[in-house]
Protein backbone atom coordinates (compact mmCIF):
# COMPACT_ATOMS: atom_id res chain seq x y z
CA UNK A 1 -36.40 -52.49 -51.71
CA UNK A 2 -37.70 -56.06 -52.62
CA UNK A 3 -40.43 -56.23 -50.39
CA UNK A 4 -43.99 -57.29 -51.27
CA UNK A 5 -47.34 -55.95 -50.01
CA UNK A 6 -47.55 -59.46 -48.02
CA UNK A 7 -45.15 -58.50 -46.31
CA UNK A 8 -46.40 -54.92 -45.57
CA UNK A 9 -49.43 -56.11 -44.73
CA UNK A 10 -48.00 -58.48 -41.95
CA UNK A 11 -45.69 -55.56 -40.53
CA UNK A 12 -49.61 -53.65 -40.51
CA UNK A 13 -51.97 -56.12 -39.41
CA UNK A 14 -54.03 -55.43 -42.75
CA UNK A 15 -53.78 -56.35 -46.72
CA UNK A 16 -56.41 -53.29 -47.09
CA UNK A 17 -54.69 -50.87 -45.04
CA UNK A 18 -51.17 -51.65 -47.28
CA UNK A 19 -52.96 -51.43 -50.17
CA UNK A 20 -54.28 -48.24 -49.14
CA UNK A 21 -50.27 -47.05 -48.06
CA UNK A 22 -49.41 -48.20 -51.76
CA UNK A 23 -52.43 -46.75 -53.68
CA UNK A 24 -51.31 -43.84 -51.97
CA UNK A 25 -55.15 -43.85 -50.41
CA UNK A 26 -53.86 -43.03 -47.02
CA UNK A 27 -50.79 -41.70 -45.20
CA UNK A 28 -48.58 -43.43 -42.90
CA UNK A 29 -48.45 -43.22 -39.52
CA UNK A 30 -46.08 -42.56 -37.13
CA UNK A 31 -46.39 -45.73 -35.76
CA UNK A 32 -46.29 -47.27 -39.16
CA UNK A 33 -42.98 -45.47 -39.98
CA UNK A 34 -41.38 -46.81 -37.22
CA UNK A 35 -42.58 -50.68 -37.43
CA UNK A 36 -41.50 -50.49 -41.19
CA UNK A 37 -38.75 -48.59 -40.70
CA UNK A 38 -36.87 -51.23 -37.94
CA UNK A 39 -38.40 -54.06 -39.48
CA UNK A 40 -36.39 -53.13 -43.20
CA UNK A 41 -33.77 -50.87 -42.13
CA UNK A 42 -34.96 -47.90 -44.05
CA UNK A 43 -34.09 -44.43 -42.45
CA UNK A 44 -37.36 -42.91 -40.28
CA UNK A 45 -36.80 -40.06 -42.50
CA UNK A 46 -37.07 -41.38 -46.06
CA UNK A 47 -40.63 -42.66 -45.10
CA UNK A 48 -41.98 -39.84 -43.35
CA UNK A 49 -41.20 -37.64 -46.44
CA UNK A 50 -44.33 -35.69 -47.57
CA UNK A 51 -45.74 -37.31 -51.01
CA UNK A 52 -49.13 -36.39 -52.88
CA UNK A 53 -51.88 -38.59 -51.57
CA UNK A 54 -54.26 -39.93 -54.45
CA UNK A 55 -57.51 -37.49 -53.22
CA UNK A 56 -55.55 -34.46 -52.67
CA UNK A 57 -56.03 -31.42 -54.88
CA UNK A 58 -53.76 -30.81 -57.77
C-alpha cells in the first residue's frame, strides 16, 4: 500500500487510535472503513474483512 501510520492517523484524528488499528488492539469501524477506504482507493470490502484481534482467544 505505501502508506504510513502518519498518514492513518490524519485520515483518524488519532496516532493512538492507528496504532491501536495496526497493533491489531482494536477493530475498525464502519466509519473508519469508509474514510480509509475513499481516501486510498482500497475496496470497502478488503478492509472490513474479519481478522484476529490481538486479545481475542486462540
Amino acid at each position: 500500500m505505501g502508506h504510513s501510520q502518519s498518514e492513518l492517523a490524519q485520515l483518524l484524528g488519532s496516532r493512538a487510535r492507528a496504532s491501536e488499528i495496526l497493533n491489531r488492539k482494536r477493530a475498525l469501524s464502519l466509519g473508519q472503513i469508509r474514510a480509509i477506504s475513499a481516501a486510498w482507493n482500497l475496496p470497502i470490502a478488503l478492509l472490513a474483512a474479519p481478522y484476529r484481534l490481538e486479545d481475542d482467544a486462540a
